[in-house]
Protein backbone atom coordinates (compact mmCIF):
# COMPACT_ATOMS: atom_id res chain seq x y z
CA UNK A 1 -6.66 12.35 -17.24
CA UNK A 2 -3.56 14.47 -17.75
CA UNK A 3 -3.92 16.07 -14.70
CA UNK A 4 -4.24 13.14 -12.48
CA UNK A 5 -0.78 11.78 -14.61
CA UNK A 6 1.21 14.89 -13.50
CA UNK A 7 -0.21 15.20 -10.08
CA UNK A 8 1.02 11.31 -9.40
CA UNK A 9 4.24 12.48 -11.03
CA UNK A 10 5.16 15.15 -8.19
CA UNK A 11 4.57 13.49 -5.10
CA UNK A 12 6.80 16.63 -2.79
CA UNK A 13 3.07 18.02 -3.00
CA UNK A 14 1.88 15.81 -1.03
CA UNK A 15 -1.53 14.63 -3.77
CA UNK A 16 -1.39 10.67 -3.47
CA UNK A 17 -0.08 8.99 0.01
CA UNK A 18 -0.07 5.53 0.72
CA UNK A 19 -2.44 5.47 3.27
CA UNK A 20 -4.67 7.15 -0.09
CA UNK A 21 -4.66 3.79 -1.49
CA UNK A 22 -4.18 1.15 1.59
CA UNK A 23 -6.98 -0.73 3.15
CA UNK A 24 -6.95 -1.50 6.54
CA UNK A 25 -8.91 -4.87 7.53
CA UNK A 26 -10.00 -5.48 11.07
CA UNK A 27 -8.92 -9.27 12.65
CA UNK A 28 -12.85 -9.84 12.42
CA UNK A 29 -12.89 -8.55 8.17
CA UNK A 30 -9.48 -10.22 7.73
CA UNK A 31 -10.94 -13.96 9.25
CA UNK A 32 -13.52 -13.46 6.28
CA UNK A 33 -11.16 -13.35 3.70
CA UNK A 34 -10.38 -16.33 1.33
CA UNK A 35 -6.25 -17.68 1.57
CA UNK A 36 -6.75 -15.69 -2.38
CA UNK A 37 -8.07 -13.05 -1.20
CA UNK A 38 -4.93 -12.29 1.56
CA UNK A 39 -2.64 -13.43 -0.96
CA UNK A 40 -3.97 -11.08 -3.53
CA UNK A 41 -4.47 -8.11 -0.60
CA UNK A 42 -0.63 -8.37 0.33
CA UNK A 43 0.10 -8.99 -3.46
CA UNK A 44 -1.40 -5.16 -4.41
CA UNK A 45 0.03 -3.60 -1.18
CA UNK A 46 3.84 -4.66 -2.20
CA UNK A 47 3.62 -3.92 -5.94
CA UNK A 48 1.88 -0.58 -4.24
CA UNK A 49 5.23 -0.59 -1.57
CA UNK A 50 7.43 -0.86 -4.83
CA UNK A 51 6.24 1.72 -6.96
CA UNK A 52 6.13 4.49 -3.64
CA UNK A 53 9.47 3.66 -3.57
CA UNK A 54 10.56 3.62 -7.11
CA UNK A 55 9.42 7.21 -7.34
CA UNK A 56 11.33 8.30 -4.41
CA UNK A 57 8.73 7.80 -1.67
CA UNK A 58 10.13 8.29 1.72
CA UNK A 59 9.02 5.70 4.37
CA UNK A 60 8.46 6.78 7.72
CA UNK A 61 7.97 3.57 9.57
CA UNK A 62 10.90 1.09 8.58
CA UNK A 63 8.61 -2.09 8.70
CA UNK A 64 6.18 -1.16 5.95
CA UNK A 65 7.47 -3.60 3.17
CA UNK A 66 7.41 -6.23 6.04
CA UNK A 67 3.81 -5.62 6.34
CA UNK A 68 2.94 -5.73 2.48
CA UNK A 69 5.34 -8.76 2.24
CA UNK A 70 3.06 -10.41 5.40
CA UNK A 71 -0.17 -8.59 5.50
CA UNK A 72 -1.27 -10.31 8.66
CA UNK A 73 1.83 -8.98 10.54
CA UNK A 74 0.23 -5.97 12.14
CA UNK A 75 -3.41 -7.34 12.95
């Protein structure tokens, strides 16, 4: 377990990324989905969002934390 702790601590080596952790729905998987189920998809994705950026996370594309904010946004 330590080493997993100090390889999320030193993300300039490039170990965890977002897209690591995101999931990606297709229109088709994301019709499936219970209203819960979004909110609690978009829910993850911004507390995932916030704690990139707390750690000093650089963002490429500027309209991420629109998309975690509104998950259906770019579908």
């Amino acid at each position: 377990m330590e080493a997993a702790i100090v390889g999320l601590s030193r993300p300039d080596e490039g170990l965890v990324s977002f897209e690591d952790l995101v999931v990606h729905f297709t229109q088709d998987e994301w019709d499936l989905l219970a209203p819960s189920q979004k909110t609690l998809y978009g829910d993850v994705m911004l507390e995932t969002f916030r704690n990139f950026t707390a750690v000093g996370y650089e963002w490429e594309d500027e309209a991420i934390e629109d998309h975690c904010e509104d998950p259906e946004v770019n579908l």
